[in-house]
PDB file of N, CA and C in Angstrom:
ATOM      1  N   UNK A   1     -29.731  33.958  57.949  1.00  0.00           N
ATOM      2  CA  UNK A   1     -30.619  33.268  57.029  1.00  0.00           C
ATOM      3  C   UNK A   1     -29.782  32.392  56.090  1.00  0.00           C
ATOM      4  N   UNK A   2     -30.344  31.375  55.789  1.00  0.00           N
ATOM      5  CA  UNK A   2     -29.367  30.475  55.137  1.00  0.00           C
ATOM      6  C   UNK A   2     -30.595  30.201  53.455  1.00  0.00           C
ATOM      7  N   UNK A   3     -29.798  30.322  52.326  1.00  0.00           N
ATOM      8  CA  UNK A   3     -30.623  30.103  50.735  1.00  0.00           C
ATOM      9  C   UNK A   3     -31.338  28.733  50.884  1.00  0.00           C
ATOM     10  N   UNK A   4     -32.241  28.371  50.762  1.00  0.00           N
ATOM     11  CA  UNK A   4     -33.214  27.363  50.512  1.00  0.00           C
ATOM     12  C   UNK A   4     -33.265  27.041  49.209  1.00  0.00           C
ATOM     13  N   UNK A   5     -32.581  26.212  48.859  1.00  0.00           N
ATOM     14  CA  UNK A   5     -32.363  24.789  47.722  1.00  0.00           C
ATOM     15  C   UNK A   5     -34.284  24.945  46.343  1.00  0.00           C
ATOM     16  N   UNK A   6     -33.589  24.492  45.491  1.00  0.00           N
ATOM     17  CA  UNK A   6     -34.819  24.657  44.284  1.00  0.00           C
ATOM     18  C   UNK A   6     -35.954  23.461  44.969  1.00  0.00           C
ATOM     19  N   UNK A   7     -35.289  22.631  45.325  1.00  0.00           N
ATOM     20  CA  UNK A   7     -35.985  21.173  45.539  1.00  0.00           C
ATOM     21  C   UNK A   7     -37.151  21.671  46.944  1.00  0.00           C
ATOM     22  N   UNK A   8     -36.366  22.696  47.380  1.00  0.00           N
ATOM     23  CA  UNK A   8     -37.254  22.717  48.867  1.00  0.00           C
ATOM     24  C   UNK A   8     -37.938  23.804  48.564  1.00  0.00           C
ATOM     25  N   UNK A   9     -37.920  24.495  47.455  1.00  0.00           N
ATOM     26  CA  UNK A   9     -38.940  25.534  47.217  1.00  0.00           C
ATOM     27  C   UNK A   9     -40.022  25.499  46.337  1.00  0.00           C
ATOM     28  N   UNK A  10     -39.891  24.099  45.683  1.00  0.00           N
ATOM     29  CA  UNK A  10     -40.860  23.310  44.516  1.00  0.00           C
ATOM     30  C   UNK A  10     -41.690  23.145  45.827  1.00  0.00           C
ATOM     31  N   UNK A  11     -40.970  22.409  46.955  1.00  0.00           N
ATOM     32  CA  UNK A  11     -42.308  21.594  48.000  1.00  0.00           C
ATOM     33  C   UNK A  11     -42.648  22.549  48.364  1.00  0.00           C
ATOM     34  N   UNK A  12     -42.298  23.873  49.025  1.00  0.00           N
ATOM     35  CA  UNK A  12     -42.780  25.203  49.522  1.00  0.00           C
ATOM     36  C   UNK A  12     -44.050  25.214  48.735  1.00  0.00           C
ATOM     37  N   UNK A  13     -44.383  25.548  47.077  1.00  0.00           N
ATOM     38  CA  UNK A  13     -44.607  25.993  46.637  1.00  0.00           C
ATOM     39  C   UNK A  13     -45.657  24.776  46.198  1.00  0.00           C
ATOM     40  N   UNK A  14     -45.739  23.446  46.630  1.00  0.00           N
ATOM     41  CA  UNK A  14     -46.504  22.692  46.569  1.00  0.00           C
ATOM     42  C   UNK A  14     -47.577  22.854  47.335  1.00  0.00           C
ATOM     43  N   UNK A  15     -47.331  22.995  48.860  1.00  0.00           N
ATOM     44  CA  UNK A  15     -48.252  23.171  49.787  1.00  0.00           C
ATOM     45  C   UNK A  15     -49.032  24.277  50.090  1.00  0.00           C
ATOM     46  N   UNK A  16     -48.649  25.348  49.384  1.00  0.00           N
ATOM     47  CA  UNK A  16     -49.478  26.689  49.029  1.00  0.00           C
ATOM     48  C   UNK A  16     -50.090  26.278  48.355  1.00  0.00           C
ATOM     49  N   UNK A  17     -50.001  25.899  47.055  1.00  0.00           N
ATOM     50  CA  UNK A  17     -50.956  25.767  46.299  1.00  0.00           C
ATOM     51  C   UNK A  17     -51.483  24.548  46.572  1.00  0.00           C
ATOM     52  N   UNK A  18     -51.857  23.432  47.520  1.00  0.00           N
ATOM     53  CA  UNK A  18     -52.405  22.188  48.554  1.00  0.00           C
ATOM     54  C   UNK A  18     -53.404  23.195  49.605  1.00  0.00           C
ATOM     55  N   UNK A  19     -52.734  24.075  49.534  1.00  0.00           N
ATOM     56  CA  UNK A  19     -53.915  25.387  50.851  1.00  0.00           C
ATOM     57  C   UNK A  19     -53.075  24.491  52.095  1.00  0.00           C
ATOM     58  N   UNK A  20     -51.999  24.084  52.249  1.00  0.00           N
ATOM     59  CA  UNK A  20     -51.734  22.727  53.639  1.00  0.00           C
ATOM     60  C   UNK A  20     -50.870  24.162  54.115  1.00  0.00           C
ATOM     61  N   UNK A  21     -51.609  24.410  55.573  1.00  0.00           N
ATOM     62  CA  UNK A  21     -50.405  24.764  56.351  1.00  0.00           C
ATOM     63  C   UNK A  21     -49.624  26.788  56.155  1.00  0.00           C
ATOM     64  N   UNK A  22     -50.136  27.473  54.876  1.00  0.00           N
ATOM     65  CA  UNK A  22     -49.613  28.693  54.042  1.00  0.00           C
ATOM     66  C   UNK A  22     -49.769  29.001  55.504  1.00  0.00           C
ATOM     67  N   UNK A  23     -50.538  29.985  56.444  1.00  0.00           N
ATOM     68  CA  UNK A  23     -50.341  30.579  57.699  1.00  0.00           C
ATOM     69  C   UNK A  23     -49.039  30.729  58.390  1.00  0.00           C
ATOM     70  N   UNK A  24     -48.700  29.357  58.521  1.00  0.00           N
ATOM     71  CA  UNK A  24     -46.772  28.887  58.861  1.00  0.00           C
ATOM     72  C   UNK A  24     -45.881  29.693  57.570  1.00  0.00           C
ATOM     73  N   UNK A  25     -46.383  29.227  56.449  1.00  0.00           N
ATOM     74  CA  UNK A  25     -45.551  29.894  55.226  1.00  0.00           C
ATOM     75  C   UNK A  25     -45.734  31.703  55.995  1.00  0.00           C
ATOM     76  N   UNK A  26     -46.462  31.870  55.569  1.00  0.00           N
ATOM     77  CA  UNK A  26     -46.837  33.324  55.922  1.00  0.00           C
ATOM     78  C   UNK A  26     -46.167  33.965  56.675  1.00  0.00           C
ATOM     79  N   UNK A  27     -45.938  33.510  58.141  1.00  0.00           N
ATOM     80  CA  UNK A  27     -45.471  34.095  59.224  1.00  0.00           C
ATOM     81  C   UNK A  27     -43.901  33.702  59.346  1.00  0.00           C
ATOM     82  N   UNK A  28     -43.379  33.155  58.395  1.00  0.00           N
ATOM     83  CA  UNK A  28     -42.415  33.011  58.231  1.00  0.00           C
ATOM     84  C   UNK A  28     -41.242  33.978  57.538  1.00  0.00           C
ATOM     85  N   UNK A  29     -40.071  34.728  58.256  1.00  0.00           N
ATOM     86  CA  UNK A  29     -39.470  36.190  57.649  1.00  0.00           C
ATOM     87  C   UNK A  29     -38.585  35.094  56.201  1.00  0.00           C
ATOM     88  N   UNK A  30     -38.398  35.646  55.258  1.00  0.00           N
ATOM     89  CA  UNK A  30     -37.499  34.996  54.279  1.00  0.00           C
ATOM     90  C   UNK A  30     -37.219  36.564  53.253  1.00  0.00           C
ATOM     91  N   UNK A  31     -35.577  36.467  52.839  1.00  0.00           N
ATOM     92  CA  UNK A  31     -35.267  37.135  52.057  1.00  0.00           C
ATOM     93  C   UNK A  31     -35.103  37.072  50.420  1.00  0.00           C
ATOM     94  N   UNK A  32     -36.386  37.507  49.309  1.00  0.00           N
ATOM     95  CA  UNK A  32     -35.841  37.238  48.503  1.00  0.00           C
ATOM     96  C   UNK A  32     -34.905  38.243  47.430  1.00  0.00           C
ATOM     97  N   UNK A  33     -34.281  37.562  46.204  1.00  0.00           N
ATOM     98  CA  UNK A  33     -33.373  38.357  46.073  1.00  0.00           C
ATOM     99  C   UNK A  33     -33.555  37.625  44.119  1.00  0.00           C
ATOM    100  N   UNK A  34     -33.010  38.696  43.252  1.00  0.00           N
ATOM    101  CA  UNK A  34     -33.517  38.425  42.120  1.00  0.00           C
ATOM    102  C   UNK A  34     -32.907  39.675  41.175  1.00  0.00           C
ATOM    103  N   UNK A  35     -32.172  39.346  40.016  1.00  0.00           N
ATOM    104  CA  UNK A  35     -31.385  40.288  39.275  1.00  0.00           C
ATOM    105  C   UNK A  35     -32.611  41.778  38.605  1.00  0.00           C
ATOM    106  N   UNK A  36     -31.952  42.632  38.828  1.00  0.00           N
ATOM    107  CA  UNK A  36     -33.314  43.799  38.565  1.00  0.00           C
ATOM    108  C   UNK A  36     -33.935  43.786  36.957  1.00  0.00           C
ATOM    109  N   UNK A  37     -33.260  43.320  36.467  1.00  0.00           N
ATOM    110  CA  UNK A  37     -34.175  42.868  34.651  1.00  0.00           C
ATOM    111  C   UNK A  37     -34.886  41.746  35.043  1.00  0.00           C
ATOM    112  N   UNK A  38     -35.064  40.782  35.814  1.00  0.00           N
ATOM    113  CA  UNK A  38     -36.439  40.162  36.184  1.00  0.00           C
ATOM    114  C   UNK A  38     -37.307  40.592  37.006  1.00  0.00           C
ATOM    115  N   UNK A  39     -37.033  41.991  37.811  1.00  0.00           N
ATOM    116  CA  UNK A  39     -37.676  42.528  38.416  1.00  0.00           C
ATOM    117  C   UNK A  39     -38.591  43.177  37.678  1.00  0.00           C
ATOM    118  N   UNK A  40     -38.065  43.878  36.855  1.00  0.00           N
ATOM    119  CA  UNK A  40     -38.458  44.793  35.892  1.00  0.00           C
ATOM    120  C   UNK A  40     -39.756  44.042  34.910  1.00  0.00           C
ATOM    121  N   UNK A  41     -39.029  43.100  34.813  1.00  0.00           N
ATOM    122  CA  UNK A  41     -39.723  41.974  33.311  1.00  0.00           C
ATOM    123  C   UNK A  41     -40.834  41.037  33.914  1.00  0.00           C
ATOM    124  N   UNK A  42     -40.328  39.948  34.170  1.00  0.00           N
ATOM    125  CA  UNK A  42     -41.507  38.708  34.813  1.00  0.00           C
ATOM    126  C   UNK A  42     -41.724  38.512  36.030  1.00  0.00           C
ATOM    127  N   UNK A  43     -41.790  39.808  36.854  1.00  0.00           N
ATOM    128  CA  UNK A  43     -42.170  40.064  38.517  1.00  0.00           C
ATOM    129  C   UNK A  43     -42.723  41.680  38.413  1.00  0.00           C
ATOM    130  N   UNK A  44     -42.828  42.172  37.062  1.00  0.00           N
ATOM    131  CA  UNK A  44     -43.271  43.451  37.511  1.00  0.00           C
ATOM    132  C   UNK A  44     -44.570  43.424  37.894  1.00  0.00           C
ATOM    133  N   UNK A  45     -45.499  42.452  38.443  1.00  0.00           N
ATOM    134  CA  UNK A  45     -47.149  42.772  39.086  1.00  0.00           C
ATOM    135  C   UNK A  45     -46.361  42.950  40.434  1.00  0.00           C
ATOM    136  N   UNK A  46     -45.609  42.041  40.885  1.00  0.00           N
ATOM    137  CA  UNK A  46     -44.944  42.425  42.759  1.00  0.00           C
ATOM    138  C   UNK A  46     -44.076  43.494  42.893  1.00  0.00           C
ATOM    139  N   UNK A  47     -43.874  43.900  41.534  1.00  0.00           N
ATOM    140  CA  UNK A  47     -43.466  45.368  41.702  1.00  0.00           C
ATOM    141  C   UNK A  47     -44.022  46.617  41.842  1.00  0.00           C
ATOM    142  N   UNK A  48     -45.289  46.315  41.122  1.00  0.00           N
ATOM    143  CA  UNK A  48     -46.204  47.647  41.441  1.00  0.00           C
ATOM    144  C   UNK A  48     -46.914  47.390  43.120  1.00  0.00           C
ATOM    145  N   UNK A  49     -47.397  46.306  43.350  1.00  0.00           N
ATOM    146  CA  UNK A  49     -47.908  45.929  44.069  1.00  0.00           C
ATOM    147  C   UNK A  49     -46.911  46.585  45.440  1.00  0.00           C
ATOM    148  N   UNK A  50     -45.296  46.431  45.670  1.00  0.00           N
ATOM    149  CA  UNK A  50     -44.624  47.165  46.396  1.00  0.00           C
ATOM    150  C   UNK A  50     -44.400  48.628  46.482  1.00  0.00           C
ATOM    151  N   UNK A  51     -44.828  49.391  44.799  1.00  0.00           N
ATOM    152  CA  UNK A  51     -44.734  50.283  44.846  1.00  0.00           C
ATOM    153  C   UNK A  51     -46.170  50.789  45.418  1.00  0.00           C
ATOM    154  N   UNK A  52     -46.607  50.586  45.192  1.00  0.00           N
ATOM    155  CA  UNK A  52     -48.135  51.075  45.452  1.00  0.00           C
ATOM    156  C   UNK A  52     -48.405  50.899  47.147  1.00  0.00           C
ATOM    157  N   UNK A  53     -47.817  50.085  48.156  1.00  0.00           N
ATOM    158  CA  UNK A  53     -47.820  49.675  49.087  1.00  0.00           C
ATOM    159  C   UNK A  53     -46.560  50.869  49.971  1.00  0.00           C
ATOM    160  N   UNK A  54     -45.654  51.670  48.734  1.00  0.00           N
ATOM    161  CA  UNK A  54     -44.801  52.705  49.598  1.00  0.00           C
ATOM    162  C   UNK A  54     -43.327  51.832  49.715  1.00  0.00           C
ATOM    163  N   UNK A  55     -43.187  50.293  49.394  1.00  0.00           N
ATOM    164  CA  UNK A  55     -42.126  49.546  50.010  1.00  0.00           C
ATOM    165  C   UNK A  55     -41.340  49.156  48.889  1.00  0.00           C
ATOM    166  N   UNK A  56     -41.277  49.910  48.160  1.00  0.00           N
ATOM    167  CA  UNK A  56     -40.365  50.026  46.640  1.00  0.00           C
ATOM    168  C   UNK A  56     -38.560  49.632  46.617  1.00  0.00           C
ATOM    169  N   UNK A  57     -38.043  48.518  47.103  1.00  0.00           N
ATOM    170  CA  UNK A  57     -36.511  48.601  47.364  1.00  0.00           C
ATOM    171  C   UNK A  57     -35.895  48.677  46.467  1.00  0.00           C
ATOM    172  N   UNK A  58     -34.613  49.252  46.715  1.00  0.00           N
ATOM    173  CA  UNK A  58     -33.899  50.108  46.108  1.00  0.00           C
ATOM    174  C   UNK A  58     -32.669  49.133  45.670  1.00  0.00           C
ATOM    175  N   UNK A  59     -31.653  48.955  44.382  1.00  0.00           N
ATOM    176  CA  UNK A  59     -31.066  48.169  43.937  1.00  0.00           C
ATOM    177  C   UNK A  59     -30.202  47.878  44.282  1.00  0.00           C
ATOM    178  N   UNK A  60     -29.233  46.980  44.460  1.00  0.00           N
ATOM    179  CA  UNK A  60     -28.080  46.748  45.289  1.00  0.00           C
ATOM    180  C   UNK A  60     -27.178  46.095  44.292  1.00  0.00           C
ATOM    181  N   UNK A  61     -25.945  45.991  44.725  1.00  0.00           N
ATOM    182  CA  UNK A  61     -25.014  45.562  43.366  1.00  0.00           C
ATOM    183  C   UNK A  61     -24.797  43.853  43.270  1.00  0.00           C
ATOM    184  N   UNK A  62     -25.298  43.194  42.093  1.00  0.00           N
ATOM    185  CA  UNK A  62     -24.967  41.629  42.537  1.00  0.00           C
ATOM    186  C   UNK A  62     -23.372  41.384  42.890  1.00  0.00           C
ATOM    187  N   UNK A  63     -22.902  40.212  43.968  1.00  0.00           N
ATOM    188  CA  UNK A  63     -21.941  40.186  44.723  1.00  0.00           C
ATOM    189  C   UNK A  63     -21.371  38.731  43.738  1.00  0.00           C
ATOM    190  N   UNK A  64     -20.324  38.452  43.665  1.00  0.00           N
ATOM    191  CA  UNK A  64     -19.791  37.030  43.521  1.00  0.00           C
ATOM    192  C   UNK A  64     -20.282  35.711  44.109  1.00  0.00           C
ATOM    193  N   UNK A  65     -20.551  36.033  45.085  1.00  0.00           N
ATOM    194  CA  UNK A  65     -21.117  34.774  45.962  1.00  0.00           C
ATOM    195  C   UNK A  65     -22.716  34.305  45.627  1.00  0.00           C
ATOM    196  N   UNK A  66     -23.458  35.677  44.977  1.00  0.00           N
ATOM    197  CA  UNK A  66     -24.651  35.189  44.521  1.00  0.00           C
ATOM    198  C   UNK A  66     -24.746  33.922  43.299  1.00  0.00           C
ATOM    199  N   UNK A  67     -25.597  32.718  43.614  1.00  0.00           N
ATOM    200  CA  UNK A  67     -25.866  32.052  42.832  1.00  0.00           C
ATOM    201  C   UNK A  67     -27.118  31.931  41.758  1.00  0.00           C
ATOM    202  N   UNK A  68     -27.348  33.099  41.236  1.00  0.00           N
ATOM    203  CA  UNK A  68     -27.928  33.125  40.305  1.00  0.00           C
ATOM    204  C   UNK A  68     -27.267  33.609  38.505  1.00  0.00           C
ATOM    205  N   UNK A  69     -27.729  32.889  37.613  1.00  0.00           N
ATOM    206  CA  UNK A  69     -27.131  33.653  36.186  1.00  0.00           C
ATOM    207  C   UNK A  69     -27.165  34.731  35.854  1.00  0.00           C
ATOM    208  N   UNK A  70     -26.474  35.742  36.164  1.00  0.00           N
ATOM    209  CA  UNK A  70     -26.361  37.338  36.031  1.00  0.00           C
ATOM    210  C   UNK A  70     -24.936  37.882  35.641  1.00  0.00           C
ATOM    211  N   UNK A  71     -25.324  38.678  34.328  1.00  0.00           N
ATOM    212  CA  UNK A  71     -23.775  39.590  34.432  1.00  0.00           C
ATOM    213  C   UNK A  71     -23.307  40.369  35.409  1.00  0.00           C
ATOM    214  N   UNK A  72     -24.650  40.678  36.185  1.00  0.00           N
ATOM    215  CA  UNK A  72     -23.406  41.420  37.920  1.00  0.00           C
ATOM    216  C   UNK A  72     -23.639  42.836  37.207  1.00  0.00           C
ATOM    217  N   UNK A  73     -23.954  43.421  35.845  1.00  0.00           N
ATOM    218  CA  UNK A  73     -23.992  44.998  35.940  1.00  0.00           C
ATOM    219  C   UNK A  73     -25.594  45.367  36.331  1.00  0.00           C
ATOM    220  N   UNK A  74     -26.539  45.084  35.904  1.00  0.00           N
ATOM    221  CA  UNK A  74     -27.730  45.496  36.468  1.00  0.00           C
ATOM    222  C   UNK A  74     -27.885  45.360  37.653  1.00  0.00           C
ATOM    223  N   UNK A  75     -27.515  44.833  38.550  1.00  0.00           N
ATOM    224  CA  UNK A  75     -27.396  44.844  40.275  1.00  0.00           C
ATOM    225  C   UNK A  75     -28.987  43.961  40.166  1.00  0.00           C
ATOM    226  N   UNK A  76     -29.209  43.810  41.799  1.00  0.00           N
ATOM    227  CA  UNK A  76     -30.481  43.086  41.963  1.00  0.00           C
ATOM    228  C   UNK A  76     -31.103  43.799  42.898  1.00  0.00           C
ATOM    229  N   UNK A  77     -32.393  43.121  43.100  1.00  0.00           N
ATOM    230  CA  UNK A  77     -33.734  43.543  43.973  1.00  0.00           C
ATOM    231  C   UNK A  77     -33.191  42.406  45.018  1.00  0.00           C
ATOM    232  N   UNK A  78     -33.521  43.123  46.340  1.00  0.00           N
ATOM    233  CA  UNK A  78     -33.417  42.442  47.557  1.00  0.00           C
ATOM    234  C   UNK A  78     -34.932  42.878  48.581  1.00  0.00           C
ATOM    235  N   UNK A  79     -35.648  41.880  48.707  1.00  0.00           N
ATOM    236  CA  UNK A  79     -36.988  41.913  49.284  1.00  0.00           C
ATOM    237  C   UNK A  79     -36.929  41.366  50.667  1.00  0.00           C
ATOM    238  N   UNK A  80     -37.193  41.903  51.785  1.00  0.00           N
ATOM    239  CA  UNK A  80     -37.664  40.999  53.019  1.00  0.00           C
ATOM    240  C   UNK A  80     -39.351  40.839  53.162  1.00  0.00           C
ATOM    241  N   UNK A  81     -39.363  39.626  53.290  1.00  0.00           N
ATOM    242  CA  UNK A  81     -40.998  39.183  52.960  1.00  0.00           C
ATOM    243  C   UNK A  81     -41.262  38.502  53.712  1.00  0.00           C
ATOM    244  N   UNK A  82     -42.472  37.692  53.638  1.00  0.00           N
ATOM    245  CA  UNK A  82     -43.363  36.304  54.152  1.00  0.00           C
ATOM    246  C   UNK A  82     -42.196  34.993  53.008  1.00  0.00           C
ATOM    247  N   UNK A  83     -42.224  34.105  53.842  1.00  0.00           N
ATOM    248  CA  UNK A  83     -41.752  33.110  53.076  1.00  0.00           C
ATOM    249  C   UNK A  83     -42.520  32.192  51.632  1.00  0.00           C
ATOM    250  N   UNK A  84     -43.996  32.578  51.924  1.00  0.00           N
ATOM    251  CA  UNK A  84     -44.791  32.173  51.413  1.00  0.00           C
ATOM    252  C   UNK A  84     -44.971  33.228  49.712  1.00  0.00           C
ATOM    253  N   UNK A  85     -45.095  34.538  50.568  1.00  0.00           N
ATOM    254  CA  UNK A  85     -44.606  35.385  48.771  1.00  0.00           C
ATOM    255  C   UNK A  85     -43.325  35.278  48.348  1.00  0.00           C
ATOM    256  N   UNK A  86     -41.845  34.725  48.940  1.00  0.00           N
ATOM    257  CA  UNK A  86     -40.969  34.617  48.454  1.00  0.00           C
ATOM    258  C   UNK A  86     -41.082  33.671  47.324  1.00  0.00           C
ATOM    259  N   UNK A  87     -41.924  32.433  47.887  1.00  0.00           N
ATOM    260  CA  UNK A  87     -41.704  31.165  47.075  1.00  0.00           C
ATOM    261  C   UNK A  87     -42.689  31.562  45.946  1.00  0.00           C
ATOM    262  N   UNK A  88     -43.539  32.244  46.079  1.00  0.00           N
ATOM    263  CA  UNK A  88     -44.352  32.884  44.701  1.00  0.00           C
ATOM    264  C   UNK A  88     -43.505  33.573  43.661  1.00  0.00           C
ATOM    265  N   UNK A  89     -42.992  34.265  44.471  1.00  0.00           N
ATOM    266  CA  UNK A  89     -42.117  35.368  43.488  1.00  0.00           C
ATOM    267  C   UNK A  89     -41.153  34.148  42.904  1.00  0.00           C
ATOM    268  N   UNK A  90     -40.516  33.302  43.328  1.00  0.00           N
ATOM    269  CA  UNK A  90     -39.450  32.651  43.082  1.00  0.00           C
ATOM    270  C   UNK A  90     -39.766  31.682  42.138  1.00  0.00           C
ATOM    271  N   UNK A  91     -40.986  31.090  42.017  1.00  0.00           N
ATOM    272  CA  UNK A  91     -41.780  30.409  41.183  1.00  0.00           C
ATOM    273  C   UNK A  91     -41.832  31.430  39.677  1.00  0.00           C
ATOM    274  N   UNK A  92     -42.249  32.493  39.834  1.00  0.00           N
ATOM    275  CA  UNK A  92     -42.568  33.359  38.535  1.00  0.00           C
ATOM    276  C   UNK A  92     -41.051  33.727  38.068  1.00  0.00           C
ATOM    277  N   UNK A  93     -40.125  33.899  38.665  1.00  0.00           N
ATOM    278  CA  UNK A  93     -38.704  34.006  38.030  1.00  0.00           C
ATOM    279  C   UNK A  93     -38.304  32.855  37.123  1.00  0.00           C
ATOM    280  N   UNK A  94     -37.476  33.513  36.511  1.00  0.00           N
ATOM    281  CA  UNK A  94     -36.753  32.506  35.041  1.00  0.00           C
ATOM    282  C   UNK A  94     -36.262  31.578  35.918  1.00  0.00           C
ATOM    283  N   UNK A  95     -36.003  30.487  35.568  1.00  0.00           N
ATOM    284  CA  UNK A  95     -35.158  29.186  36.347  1.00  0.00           C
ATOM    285  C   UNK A  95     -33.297  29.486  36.414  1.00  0.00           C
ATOM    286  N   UNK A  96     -33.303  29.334  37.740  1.00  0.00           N
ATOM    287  CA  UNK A  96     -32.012  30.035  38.236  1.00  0.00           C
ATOM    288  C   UNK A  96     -31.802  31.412  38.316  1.00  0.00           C
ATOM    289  N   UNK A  97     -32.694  32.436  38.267  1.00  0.00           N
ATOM    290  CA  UNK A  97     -32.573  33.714  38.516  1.00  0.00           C
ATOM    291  C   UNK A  97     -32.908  34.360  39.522  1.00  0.00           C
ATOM    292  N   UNK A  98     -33.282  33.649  40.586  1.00  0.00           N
ATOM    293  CA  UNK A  98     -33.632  33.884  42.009  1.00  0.00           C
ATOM    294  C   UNK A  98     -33.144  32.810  42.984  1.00  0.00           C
ATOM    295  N   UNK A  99     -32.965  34.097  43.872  1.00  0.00           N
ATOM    296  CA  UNK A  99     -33.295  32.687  45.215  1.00  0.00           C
ATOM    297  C   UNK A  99     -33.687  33.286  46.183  1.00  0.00           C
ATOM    298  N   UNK A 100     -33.619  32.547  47.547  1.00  0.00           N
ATOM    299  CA  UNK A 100     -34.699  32.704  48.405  1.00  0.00           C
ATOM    300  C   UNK A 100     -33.722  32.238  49.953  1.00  0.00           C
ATOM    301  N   UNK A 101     -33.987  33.212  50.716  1.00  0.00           N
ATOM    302  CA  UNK A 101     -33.506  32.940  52.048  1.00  0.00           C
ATOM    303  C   UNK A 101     -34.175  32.685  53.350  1.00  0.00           C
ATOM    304  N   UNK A 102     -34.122  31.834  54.272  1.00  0.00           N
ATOM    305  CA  UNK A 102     -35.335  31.886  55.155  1.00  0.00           C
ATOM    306  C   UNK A 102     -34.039  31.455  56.431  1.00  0.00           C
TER     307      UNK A 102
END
């Protein structure tokens, strides 16, 4: 999977909300990934929503190579999803605190 750029997840996130095409979004596997104090904070509805669903993932340590603004001690949330809730979730994150793999 290769990270998908802010610019290409604004248009992602255009055409969902256009109704053009989400089905393709949908069926599409994408990994997202996001420091666990925004998990916690301005994504906790997709957090209950996972918990409540049984699919609660478990924290992993942020790496150097991640490009998001993080001190690296709270570790992050790593999600495999629809590409289409990635770009949701990725939308509701602080700017630069997520990203998104497809």
């Amino acid at each position: 999977m290769k990270r998908i750029g802010d610019s290409a997840l604004r248009a992602y996130r255009a055409q969902i909300l256009a109704l053009q095409d989400v089905q393709a979004l949908q069926a599409r596997e994408a990994r997202f990934e996001a420091p666990l104090g925004d998990w916690i904070g301005r994504l906790a509805g997709f957090a209950l929503v996972l918990r409540l669903q049984g699919a609660l993932p478990a924290p992993v340590p942020i790496v150097k190579g991640d490009r998001f603004n993080a001190q690296g001690l709270e570790g992050k949330i790593v999600i495999q999803t629809s590409l289409a809730q990635a770009v949701l979730m990725w939308h509701l994150a602080a700017p630069g605190r997520a990203q998104v793999f497809a």
